[in-house]
PDB file of N, CA and C in Angstrom:
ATOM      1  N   UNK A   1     -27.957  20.292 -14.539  1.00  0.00           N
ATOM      2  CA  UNK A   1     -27.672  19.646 -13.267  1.00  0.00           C
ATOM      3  C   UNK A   1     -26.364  18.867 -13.409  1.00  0.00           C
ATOM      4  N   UNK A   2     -25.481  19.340 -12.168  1.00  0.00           N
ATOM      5  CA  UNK A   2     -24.233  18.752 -12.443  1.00  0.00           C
ATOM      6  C   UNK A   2     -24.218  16.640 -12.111  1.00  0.00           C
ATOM      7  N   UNK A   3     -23.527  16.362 -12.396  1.00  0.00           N
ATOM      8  CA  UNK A   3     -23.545  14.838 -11.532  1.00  0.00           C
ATOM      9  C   UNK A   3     -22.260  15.107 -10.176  1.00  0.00           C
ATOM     10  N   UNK A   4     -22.666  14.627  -9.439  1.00  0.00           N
ATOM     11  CA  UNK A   4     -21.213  15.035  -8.176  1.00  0.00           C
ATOM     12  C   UNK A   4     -20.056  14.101  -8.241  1.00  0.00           C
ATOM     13  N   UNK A   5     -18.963  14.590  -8.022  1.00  0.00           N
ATOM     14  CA  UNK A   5     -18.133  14.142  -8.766  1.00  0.00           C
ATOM     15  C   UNK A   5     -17.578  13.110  -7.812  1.00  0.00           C
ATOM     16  N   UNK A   6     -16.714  12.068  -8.225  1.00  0.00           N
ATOM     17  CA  UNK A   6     -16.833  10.716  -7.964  1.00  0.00           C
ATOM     18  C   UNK A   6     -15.273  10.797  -7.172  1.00  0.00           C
ATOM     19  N   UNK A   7     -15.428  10.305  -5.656  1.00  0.00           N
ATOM     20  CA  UNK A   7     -14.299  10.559  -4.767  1.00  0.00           C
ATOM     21  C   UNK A   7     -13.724   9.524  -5.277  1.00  0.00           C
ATOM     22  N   UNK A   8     -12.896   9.125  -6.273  1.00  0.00           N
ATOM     23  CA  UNK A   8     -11.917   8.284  -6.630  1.00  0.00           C
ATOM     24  C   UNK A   8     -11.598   9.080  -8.000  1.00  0.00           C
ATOM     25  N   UNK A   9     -11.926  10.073  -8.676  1.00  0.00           N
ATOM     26  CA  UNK A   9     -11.483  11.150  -9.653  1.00  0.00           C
ATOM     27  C   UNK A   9     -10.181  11.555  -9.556  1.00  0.00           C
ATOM     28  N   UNK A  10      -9.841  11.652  -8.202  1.00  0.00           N
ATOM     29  CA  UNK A  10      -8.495  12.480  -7.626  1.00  0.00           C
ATOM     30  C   UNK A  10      -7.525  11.348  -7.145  1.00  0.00           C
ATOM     31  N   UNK A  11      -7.818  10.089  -7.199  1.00  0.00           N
ATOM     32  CA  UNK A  11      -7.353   9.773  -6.428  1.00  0.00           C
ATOM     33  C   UNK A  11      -6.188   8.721  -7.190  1.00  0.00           C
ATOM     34  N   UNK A  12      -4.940   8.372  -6.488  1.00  0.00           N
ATOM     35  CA  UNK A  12      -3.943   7.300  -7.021  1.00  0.00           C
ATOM     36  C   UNK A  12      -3.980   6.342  -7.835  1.00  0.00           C
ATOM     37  N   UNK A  13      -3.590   6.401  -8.833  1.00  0.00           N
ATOM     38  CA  UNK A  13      -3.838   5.788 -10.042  1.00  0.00           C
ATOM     39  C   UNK A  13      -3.233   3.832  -9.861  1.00  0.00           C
ATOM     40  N   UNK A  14      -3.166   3.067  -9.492  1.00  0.00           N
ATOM     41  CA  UNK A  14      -3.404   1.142  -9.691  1.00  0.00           C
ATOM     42  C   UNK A  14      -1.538   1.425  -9.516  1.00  0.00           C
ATOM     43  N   UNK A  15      -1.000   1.851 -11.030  1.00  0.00           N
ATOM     44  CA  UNK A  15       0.346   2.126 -11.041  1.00  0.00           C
ATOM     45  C   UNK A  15       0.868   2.887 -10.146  1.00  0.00           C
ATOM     46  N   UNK A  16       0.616   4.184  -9.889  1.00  0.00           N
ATOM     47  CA  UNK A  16       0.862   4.833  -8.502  1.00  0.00           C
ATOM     48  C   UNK A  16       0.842   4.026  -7.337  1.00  0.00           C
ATOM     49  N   UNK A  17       0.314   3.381  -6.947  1.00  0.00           N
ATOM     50  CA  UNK A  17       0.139   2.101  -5.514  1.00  0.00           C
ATOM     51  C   UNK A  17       1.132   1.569  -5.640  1.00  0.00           C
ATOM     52  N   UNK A  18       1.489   0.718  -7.059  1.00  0.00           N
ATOM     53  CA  UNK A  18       2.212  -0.313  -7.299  1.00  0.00           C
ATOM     54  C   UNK A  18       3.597   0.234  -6.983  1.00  0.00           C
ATOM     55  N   UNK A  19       3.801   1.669  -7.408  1.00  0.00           N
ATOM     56  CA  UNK A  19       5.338   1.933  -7.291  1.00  0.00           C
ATOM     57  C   UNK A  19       5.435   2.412  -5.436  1.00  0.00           C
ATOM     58  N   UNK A  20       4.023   2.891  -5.295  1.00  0.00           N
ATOM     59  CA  UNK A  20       4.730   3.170  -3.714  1.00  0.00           C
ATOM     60  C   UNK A  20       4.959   2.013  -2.834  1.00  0.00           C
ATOM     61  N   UNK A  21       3.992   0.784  -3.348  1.00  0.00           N
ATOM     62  CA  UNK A  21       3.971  -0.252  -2.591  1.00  0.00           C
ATOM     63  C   UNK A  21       5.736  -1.086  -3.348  1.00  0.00           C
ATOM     64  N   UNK A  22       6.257  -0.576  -4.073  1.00  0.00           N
ATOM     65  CA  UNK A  22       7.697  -1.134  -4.599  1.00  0.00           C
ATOM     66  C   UNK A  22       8.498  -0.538  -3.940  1.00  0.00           C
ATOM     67  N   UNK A  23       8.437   0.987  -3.859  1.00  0.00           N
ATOM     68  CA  UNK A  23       9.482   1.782  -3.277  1.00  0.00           C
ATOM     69  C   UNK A  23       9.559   1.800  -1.068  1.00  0.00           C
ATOM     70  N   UNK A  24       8.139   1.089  -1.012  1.00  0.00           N
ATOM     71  CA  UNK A  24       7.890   0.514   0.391  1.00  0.00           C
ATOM     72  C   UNK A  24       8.872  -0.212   0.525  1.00  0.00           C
ATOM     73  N   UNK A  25       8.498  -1.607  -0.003  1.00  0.00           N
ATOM     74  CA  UNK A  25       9.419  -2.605   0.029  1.00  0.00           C
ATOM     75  C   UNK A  25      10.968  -2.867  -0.427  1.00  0.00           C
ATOM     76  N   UNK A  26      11.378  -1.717  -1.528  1.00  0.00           N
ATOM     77  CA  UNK A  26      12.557  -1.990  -1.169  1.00  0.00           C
ATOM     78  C   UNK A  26      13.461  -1.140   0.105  1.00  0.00           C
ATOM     79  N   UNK A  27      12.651   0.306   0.077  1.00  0.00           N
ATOM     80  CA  UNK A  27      13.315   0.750   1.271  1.00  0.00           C
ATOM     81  C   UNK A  27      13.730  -0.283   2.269  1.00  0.00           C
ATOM     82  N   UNK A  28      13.170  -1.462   2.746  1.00  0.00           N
ATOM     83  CA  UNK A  28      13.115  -1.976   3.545  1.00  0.00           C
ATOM     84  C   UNK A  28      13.888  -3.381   3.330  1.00  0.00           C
ATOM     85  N   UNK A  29      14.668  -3.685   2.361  1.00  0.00           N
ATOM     86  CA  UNK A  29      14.499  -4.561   1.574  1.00  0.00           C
ATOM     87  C   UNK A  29      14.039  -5.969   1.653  1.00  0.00           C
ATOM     88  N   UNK A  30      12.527  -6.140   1.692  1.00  0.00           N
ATOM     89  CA  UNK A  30      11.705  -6.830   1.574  1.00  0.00           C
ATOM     90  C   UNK A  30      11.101  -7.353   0.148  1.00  0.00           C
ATOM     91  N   UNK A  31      11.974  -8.256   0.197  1.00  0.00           N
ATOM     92  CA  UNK A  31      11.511  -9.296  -1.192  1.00  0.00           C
ATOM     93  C   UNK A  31      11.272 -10.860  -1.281  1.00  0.00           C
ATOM     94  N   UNK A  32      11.368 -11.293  -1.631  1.00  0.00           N
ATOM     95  CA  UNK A  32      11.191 -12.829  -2.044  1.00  0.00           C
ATOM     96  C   UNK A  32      11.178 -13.832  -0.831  1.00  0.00           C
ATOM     97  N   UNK A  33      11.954 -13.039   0.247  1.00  0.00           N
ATOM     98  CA  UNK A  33      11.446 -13.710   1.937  1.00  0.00           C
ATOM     99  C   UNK A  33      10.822 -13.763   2.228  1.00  0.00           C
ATOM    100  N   UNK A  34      10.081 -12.237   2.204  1.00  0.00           N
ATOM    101  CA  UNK A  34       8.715 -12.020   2.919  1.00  0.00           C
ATOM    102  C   UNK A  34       7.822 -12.405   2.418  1.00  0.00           C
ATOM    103  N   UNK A  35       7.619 -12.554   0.991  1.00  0.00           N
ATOM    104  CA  UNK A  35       6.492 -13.530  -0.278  1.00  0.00           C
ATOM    105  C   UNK A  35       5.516 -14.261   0.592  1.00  0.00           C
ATOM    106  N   UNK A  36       6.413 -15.498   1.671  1.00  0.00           N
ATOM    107  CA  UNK A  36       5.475 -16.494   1.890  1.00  0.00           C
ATOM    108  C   UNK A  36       4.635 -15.817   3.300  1.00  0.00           C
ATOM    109  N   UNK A  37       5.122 -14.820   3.735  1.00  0.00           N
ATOM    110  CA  UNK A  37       4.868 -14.340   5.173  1.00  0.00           C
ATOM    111  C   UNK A  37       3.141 -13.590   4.383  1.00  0.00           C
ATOM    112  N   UNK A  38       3.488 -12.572   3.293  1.00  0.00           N
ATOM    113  CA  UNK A  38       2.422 -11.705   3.082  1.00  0.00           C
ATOM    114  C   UNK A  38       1.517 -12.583   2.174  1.00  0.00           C
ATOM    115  N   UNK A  39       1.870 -13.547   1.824  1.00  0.00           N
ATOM    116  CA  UNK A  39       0.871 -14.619   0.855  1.00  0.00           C
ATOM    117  C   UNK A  39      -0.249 -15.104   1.734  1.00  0.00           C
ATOM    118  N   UNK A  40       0.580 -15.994   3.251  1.00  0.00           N
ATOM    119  CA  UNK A  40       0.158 -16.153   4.190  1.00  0.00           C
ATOM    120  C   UNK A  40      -1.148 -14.790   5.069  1.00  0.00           C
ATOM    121  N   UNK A  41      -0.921 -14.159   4.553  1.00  0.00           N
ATOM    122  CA  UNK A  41      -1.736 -12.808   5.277  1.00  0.00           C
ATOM    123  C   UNK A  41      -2.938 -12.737   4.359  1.00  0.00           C
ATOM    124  N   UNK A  42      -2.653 -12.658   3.153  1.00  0.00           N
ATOM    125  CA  UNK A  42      -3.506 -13.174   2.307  1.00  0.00           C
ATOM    126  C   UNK A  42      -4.917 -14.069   2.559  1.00  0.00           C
ATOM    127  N   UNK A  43      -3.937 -14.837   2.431  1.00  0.00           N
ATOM    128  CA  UNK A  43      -4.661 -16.020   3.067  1.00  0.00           C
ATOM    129  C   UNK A  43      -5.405 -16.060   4.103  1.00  0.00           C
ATOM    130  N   UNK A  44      -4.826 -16.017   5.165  1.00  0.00           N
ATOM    131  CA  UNK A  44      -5.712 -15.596   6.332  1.00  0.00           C
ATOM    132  C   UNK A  44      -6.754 -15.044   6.189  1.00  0.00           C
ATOM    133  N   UNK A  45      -6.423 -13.685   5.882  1.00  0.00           N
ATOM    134  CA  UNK A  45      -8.293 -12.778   5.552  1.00  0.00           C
ATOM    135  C   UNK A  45      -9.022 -13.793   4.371  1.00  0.00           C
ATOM    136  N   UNK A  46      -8.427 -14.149   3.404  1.00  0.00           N
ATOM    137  CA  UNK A  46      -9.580 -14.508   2.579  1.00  0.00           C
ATOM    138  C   UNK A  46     -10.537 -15.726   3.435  1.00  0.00           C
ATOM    139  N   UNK A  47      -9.589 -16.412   3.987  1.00  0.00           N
ATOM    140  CA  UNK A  47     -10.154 -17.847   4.662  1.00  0.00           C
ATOM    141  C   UNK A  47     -11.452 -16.759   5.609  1.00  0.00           C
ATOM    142  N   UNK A  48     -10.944 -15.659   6.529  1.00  0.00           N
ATOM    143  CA  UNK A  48     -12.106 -15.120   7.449  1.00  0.00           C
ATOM    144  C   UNK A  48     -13.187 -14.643   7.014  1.00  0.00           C
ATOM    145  N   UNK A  49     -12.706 -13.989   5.696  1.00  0.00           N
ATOM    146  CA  UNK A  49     -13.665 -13.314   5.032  1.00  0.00           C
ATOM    147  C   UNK A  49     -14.745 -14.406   4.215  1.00  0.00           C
ATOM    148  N   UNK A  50     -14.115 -15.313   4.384  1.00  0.00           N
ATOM    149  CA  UNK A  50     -15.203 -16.494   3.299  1.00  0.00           C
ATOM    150  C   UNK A  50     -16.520 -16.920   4.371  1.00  0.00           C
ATOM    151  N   UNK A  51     -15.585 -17.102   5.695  1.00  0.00           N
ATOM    152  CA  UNK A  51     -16.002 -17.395   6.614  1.00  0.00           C
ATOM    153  C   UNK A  51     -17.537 -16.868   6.846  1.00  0.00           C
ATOM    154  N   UNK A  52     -17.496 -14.903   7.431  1.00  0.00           N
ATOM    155  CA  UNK A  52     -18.055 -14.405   7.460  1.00  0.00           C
ATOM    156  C   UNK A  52     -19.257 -14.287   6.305  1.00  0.00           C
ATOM    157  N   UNK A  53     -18.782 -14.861   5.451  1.00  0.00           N
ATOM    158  CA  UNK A  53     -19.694 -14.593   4.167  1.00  0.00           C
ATOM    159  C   UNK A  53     -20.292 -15.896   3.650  1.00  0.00           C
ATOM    160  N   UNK A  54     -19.847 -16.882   4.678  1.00  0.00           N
ATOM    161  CA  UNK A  54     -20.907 -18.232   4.670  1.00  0.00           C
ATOM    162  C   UNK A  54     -20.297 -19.059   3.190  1.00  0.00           C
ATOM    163  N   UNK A  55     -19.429 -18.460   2.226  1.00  0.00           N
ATOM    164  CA  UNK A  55     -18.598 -19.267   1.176  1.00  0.00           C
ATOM    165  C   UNK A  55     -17.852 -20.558   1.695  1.00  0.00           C
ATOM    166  N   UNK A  56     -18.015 -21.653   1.029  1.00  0.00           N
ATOM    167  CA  UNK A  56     -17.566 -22.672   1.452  1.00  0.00           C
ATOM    168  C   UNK A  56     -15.847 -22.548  -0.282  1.00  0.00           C
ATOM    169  N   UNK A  57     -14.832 -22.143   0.564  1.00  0.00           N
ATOM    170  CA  UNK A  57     -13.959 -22.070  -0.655  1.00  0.00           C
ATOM    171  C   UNK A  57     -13.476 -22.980  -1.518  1.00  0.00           C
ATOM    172  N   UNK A  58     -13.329 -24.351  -0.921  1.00  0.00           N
ATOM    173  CA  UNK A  58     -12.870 -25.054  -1.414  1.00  0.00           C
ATOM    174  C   UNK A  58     -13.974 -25.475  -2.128  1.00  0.00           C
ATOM    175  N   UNK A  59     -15.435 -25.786  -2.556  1.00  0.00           N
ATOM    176  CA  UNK A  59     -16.501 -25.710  -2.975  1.00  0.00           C
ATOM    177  C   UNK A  59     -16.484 -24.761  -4.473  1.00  0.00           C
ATOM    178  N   UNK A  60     -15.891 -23.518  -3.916  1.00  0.00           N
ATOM    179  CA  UNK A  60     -16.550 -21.949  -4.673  1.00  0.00           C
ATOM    180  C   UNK A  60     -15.207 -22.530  -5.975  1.00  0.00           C
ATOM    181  N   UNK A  61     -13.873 -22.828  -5.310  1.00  0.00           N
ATOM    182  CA  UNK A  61     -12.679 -22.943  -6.109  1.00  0.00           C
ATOM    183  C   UNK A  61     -12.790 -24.025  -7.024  1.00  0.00           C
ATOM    184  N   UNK A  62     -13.907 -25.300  -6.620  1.00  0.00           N
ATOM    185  CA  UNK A  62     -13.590 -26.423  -7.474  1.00  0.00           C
ATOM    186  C   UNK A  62     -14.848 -25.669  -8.646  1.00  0.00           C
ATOM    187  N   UNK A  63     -15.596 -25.160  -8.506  1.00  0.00           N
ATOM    188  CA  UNK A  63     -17.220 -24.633  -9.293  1.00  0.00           C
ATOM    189  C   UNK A  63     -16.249 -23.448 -10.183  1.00  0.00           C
ATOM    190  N   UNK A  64     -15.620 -22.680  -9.888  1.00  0.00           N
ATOM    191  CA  UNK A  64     -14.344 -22.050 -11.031  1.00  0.00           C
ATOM    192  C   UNK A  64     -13.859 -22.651 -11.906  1.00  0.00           C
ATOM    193  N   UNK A  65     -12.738 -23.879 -10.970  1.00  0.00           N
ATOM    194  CA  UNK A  65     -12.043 -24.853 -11.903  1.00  0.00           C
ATOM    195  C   UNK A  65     -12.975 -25.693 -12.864  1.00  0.00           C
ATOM    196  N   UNK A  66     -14.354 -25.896 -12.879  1.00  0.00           N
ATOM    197  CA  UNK A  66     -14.849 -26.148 -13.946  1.00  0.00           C
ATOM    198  C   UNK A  66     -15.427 -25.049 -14.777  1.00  0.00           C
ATOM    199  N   UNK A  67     -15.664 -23.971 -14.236  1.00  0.00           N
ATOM    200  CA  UNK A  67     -16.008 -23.440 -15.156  1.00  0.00           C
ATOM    201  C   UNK A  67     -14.875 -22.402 -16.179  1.00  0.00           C
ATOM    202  N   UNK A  68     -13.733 -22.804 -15.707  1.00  0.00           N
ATOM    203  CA  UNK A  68     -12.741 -22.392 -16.096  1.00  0.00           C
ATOM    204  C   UNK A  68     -12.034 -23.288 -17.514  1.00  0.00           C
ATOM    205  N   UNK A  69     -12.684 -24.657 -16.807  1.00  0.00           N
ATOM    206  CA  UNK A  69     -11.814 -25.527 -17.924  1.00  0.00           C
ATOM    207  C   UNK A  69     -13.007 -25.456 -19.504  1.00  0.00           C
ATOM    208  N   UNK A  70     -14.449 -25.252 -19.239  1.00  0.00           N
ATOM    209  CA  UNK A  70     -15.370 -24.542 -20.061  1.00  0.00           C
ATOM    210  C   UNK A  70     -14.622 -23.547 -21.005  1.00  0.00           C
ATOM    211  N   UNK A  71     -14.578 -22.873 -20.191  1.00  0.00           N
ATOM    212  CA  UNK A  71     -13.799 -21.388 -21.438  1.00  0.00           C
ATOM    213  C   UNK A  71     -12.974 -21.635 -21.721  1.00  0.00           C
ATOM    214  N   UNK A  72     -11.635 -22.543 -20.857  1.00  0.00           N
ATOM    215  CA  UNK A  72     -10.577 -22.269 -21.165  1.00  0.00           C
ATOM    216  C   UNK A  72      -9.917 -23.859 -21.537  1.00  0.00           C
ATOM    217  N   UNK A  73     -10.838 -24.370 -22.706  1.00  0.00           N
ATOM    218  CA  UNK A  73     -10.747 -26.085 -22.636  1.00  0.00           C
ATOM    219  C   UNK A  73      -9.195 -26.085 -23.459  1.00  0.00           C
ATOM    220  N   UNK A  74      -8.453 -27.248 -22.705  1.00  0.00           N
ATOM    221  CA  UNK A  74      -6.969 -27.412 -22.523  1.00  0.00           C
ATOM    222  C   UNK A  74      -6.270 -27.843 -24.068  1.00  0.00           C
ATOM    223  N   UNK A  75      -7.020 -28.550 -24.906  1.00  0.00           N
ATOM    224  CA  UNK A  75      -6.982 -28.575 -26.495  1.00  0.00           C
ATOM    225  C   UNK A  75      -6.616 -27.447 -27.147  1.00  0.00           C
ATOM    226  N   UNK A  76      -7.618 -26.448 -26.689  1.00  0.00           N
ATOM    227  CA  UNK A  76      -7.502 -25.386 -27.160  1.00  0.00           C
ATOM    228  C   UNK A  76      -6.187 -24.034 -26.779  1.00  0.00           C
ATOM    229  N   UNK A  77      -6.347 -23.954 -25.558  1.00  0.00           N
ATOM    230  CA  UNK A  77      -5.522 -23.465 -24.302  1.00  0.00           C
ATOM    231  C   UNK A  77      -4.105 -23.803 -24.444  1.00  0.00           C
ATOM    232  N   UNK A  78      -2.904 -23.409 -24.829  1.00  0.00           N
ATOM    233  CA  UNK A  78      -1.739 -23.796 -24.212  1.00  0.00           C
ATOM    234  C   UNK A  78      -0.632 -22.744 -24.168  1.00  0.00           C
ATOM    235  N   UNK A  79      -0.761 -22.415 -22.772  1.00  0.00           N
ATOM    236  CA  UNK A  79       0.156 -21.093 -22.407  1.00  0.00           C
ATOM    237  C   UNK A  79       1.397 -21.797 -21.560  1.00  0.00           C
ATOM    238  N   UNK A  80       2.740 -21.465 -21.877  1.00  0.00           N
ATOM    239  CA  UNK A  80       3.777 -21.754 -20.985  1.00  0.00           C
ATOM    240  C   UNK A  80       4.274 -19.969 -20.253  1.00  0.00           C
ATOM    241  N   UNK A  81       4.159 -20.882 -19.087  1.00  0.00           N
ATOM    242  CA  UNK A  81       4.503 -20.033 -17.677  1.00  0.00           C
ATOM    243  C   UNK A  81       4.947 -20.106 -16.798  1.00  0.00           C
ATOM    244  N   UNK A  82       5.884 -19.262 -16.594  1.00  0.00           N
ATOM    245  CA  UNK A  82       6.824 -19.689 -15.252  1.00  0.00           C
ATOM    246  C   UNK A  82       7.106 -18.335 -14.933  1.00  0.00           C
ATOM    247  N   UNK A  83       7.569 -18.944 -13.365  1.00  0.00           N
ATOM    248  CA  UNK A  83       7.555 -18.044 -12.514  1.00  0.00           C
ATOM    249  C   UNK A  83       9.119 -17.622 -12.405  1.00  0.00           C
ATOM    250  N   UNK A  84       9.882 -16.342 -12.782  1.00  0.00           N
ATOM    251  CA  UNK A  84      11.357 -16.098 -12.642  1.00  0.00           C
ATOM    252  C   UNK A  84      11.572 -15.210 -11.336  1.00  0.00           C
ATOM    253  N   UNK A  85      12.145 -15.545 -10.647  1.00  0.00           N
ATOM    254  CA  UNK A  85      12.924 -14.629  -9.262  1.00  0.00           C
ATOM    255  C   UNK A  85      13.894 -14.372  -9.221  1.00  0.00           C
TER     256      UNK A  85
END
């Protein structure tokens, strides 16, 4: 007995997206302007979608940030990072 095969087998590989969603944006040349416009869009759905789903975020985000500082206690932890444009 076969297993049926899984409609994402064929389909665009994470990197494939990434370059069409690159070669989108520069056709157009849409960069570092538009950042705060599509961050903002972002945003939006997640805020509706929390909504719909009864998540209180600012709640869900502080219950992360501790359980974040758990795994990732700051003694231990020290990554430098920055952001280059």
């Amino acid at each position: 007995m076969s297993s049926p095969k899984s409609r994402f087998e064929d389909s665009l590989t994470l990197e494939g997206l990434r370059e069409k969603i690159e070669h989108f944006a520069d056709d157009r040349d849409w960069h570092k302007e538009h950042l705060g416009e599509e961050l903002s869009d972002v945003l939006i759905y997640l805020v509706r979608l929390a909504d719909r789903c009864n998540i209180d975020l600012a709640t869900a985000a502080l219950r992360k940030m501790d359980k974040n500082a758990i795994k990732y206690p700051a003694n231990l932890v020290r990554v430098s990072s920055t952001i280059k444009g």
